[in-house]
Protein backbone atom coordinates (compact mmCIF):
# COMPACT_ATOMS: atom_id res chain seq x y z
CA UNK A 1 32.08 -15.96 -8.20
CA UNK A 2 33.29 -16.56 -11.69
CA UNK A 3 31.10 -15.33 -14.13
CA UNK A 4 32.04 -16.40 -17.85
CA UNK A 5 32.71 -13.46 -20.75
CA UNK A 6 31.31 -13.90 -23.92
CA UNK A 7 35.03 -12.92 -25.73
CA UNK A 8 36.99 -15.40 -23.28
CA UNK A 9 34.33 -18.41 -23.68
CA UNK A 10 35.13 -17.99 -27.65
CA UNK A 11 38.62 -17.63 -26.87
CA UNK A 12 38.48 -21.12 -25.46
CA UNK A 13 36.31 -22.61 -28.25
CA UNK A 14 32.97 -22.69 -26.39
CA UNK A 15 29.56 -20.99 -27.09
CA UNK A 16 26.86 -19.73 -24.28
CA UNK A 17 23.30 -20.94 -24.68
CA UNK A 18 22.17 -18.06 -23.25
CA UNK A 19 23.66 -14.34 -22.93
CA UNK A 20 23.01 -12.54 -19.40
CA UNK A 21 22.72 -8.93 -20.47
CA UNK A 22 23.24 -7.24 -17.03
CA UNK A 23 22.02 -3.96 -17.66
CA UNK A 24 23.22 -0.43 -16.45
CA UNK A 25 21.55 -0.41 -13.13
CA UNK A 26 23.17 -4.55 -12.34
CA UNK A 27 26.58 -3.53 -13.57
CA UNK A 28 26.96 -0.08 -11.37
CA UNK A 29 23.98 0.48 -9.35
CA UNK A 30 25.47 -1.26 -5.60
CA UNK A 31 21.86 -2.31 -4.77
CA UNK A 32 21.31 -4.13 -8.05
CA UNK A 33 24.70 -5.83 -8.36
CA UNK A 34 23.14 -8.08 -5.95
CA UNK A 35 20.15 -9.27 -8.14
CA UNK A 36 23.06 -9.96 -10.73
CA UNK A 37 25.26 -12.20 -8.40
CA UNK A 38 21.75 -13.63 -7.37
CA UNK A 39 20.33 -14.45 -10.78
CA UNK A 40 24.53 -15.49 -11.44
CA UNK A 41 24.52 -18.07 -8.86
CA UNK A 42 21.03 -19.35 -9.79
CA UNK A 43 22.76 -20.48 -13.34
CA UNK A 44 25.96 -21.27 -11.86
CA UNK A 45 24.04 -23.66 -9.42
CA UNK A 46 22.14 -25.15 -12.62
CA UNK A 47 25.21 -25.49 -14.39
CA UNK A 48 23.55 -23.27 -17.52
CA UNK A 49 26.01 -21.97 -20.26
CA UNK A 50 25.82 -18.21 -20.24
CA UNK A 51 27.75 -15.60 -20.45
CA UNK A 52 27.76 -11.72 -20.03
CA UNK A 53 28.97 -8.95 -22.53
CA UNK A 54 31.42 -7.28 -20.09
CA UNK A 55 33.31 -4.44 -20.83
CA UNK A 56 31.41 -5.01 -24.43
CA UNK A 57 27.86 -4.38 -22.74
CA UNK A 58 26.60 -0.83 -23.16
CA UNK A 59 23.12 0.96 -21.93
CA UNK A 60 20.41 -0.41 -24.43
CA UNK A 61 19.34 3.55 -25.34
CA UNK A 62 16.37 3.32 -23.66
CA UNK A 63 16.48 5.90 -21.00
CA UNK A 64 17.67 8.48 -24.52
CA UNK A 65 14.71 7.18 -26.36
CA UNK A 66 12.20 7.44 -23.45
CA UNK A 67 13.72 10.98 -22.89
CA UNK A 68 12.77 11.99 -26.38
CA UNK A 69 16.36 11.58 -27.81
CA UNK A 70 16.03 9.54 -30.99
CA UNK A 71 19.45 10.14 -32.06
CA UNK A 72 21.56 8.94 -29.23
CA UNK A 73 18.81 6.08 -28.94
CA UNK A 74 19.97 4.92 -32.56
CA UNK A 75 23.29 5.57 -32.08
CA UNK A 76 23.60 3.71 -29.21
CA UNK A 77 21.02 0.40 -30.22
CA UNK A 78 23.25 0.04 -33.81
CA UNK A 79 26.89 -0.28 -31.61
CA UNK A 80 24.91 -2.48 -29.48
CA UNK A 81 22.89 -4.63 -32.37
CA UNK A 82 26.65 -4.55 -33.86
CA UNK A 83 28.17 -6.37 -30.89
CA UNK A 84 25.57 -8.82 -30.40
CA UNK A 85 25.39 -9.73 -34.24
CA UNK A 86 29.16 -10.52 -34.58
CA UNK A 87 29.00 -13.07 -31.93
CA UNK A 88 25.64 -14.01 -33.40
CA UNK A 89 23.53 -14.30 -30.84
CA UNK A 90 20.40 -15.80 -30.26
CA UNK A 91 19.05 -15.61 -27.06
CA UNK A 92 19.30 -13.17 -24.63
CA UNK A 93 17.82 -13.31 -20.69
CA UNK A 94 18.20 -10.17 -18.64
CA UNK A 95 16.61 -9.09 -15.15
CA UNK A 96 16.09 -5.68 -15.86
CA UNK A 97 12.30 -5.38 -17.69
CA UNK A 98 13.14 -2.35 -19.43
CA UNK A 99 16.23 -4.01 -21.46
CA UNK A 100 13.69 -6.76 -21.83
CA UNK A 101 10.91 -4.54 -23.14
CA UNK A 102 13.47 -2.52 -25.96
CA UNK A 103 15.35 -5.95 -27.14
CA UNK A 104 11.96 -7.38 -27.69
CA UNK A 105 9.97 -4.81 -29.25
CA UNK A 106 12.10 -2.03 -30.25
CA UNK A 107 15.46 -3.53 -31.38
CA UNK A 108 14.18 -5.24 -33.95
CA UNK A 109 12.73 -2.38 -36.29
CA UNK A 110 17.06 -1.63 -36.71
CA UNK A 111 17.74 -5.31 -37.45
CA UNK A 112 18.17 -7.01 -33.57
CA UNK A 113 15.96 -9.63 -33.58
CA UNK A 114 16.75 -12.42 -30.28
CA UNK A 115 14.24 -14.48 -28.72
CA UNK A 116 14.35 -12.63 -25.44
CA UNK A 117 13.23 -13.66 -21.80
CA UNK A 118 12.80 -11.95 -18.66
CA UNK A 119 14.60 -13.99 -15.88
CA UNK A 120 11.24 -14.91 -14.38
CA UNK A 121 9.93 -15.99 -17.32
CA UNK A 122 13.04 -17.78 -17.68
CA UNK A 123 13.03 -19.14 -13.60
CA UNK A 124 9.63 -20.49 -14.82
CA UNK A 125 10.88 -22.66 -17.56
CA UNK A 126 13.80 -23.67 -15.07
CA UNK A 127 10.55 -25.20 -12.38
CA UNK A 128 8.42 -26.56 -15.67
CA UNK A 129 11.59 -28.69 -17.08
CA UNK A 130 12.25 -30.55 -13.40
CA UNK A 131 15.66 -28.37 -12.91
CA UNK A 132 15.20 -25.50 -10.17
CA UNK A 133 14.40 -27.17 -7.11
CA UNK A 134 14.06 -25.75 -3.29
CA UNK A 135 15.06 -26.77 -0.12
CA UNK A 136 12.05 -29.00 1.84
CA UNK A 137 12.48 -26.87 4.92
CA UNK A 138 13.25 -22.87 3.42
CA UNK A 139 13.68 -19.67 5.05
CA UNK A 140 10.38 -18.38 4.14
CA UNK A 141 7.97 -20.52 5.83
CA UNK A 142 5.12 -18.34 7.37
CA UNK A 143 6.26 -15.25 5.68
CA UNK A 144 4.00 -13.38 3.81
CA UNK A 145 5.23 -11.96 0.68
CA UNK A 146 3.37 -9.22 -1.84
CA UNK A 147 4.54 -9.00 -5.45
CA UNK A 148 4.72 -5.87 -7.28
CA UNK A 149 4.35 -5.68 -10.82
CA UNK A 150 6.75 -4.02 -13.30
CA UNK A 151 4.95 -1.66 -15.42
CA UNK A 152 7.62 -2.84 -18.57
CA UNK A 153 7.03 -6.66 -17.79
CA UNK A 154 3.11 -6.14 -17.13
CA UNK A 155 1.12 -3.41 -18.70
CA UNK A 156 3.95 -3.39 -21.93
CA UNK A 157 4.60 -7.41 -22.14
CA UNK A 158 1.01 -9.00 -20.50
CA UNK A 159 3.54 -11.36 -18.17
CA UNK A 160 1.96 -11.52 -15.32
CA UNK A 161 1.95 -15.34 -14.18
CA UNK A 162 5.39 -16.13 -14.63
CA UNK A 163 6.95 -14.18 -11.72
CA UNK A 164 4.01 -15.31 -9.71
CA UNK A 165 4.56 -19.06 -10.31
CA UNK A 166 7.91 -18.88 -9.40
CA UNK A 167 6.91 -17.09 -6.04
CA UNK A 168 4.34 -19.91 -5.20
CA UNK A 169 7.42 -22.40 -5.38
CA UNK A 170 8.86 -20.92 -1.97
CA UNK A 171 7.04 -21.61 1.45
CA UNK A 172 5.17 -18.53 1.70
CA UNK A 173 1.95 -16.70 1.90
CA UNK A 174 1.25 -14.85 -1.23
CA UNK A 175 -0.89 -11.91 -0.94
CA UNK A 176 -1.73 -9.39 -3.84
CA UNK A 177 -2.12 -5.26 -3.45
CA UNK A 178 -5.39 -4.32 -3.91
CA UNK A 179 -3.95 -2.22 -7.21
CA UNK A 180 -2.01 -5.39 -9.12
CA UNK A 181 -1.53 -7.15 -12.07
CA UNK A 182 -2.96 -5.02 -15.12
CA UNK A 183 -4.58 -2.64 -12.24
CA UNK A 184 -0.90 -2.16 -10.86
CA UNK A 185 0.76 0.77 -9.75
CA UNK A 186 3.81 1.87 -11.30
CA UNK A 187 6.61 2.55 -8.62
CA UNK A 188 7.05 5.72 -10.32
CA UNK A 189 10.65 5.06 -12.02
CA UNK A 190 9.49 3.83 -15.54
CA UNK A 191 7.68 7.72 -15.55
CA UNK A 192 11.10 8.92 -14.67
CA UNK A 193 9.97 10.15 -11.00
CA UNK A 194 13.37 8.05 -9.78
CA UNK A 195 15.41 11.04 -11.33
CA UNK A 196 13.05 14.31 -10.62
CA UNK A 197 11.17 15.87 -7.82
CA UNK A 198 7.32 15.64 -7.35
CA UNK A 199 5.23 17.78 -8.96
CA UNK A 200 4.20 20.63 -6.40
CA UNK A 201 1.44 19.15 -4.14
CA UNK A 202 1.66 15.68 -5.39
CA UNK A 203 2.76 12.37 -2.99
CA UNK A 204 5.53 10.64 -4.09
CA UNK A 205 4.31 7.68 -6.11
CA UNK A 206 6.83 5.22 -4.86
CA UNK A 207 5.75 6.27 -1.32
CA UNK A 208 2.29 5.56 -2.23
CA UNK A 209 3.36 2.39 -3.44
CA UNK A 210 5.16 1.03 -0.94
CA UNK A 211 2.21 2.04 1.59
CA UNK A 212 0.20 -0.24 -0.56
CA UNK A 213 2.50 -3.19 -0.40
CA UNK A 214 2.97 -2.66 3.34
CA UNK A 215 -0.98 -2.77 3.96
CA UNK A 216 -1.19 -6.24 2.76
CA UNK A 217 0.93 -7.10 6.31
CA UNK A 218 3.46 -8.78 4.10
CA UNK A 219 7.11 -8.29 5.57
CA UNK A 220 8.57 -9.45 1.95
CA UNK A 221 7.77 -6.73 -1.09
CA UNK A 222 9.25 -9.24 -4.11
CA UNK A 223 10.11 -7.57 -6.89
CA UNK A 224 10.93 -7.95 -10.75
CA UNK A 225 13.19 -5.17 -11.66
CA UNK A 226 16.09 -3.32 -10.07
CA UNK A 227 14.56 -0.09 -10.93
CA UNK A 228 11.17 -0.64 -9.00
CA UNK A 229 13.38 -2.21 -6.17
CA UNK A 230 15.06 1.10 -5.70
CA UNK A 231 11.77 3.21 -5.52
CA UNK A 232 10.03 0.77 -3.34
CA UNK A 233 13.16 0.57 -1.20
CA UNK A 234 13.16 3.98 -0.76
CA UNK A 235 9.10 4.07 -0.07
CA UNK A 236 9.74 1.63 2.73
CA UNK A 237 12.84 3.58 4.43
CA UNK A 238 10.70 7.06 4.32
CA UNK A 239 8.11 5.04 6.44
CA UNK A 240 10.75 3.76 8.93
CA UNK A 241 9.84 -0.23 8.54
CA UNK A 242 12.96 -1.42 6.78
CA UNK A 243 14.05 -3.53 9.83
CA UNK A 244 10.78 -5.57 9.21
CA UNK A 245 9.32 -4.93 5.42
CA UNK A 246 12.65 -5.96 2.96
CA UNK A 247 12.63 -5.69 -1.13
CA UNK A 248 13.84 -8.50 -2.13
CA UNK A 249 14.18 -9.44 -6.17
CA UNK A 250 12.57 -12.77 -7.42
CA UNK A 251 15.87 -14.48 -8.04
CA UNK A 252 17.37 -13.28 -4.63
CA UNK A 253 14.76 -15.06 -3.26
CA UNK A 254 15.20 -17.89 -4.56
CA UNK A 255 18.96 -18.13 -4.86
CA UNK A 256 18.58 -18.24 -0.92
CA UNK A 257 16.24 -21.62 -1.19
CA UNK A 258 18.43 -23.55 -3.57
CA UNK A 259 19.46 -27.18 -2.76
């Protein structure tokens, strides 16, 4: 899969509509570099102009700030604001809702400002224009699928529709967690639980979690962010049902059901 770099399309005279930032954990995490190629071959498909940062693209400083590291957060949102500024971008669409939430509401304040879209938001403007289209006859016809919401693309951003709209467009059963939407859960990862042990005598919160999702009887757990795919992953494997519960990322999903 060929996916276009922002220095070679300018090379060749051309200029993206849109700019994929990939993020840390869908340029190196194994897991996630499948949500990339997904979300990839959803635009390649569509025939969108994008392109990616490459070797250019660097972590966002959100994990520094969130950490308590102000510094290194500046430091590295001014190389990055730098970058993105001398190709003068405009519009940026990433899969990863903490990139999402920074760029939006935190970049800014140093002198980023991009309009900037979640891809489900973006998926959802996709179905709304006529352009994303499924097969008649998908792969997920009497599933039953559960959606988990992001704590950076809920609770911080209010969207809660869009990855839900773009879930009722496949041929399956959605059913909600009895803890969802503003009520939601977090999977534990956005609270930094993905990188430390429990506290002594607590559950796990992912495992909690994923029991939640699985309780709904849905075999699909769709999710939003490669970070809360990881946890919820992990909640499923430490209950043994990953041969029939899978985590699956919105545009996985529907990269699979594409004409």
């Amino acid at each position: 899969m060929h996916i276009p770099q922002m220095a070679e399309m300018l090379a060749n005279g051309e200029t993206p509509d849109i700019l994929f930032w990939v993020g840390c954990a869908g340029s190196f995490d194994q897991r996630a570099q499948k949500i990339t190629r997904a979300f990839a071959t959803i635009l390649n498909k569509l025939e969108i102009k994008y392109a990616i940062l490459g070797k250019e693209e660097a972590c966002t400083g959100d994990p520094a700030r969130r950490a308590g590291n102000e510094f290194l957060f500046q430091m590295m949102a001014y190389n990055n604001i730098q970058v993105l500024n001398g190709y003068g971008i405009k519009k940026i669409v990433t899969a990863c809702p903490h990139c999402f939430n920074i760029f939006k509401n935190e970049y800014p304040e140093l002198g980023g400002s991009y309009e900037v879209i979640h891809h489900t938001i973006f998926l959802q403007q996709l179905i709304n224009e006529g352009r994303l289209k499924l097969k008649e006859k998908g792969n997920f016809k009497g599933r039953r699928i559960t959606y988990h919401d992001s704590c950076y693309l809920g609770r911080a951003n209010n969207v809660y529709e869009a990855p839900r709209k773009v879930l009722e467009l496949l041929d399956a059963e959605l059913v909600e967690m009895k803890r969802c939407g503003s009520k939601g859960l977090c999977c534990g990862a956005g609270g930094a639980q993905m990188f430390k042990e429990e506290e002594k005598g607590a559950t796990r919160v992912n495992f909690e979690r994923s029991e939640e999702a699985m309780q709904t009887g849905a075999d699909i757990i769709a999710s939003a962010c490669p970070f809360c795919n990881t946890m919820l992953t992990d909640g499923v494997k430490n209950k043994e049902k990953e041969d029939s519960v899978k985590v699956l990322d919105i545009a996985e999903l529907i990269a699979a059901e594409m004409e």
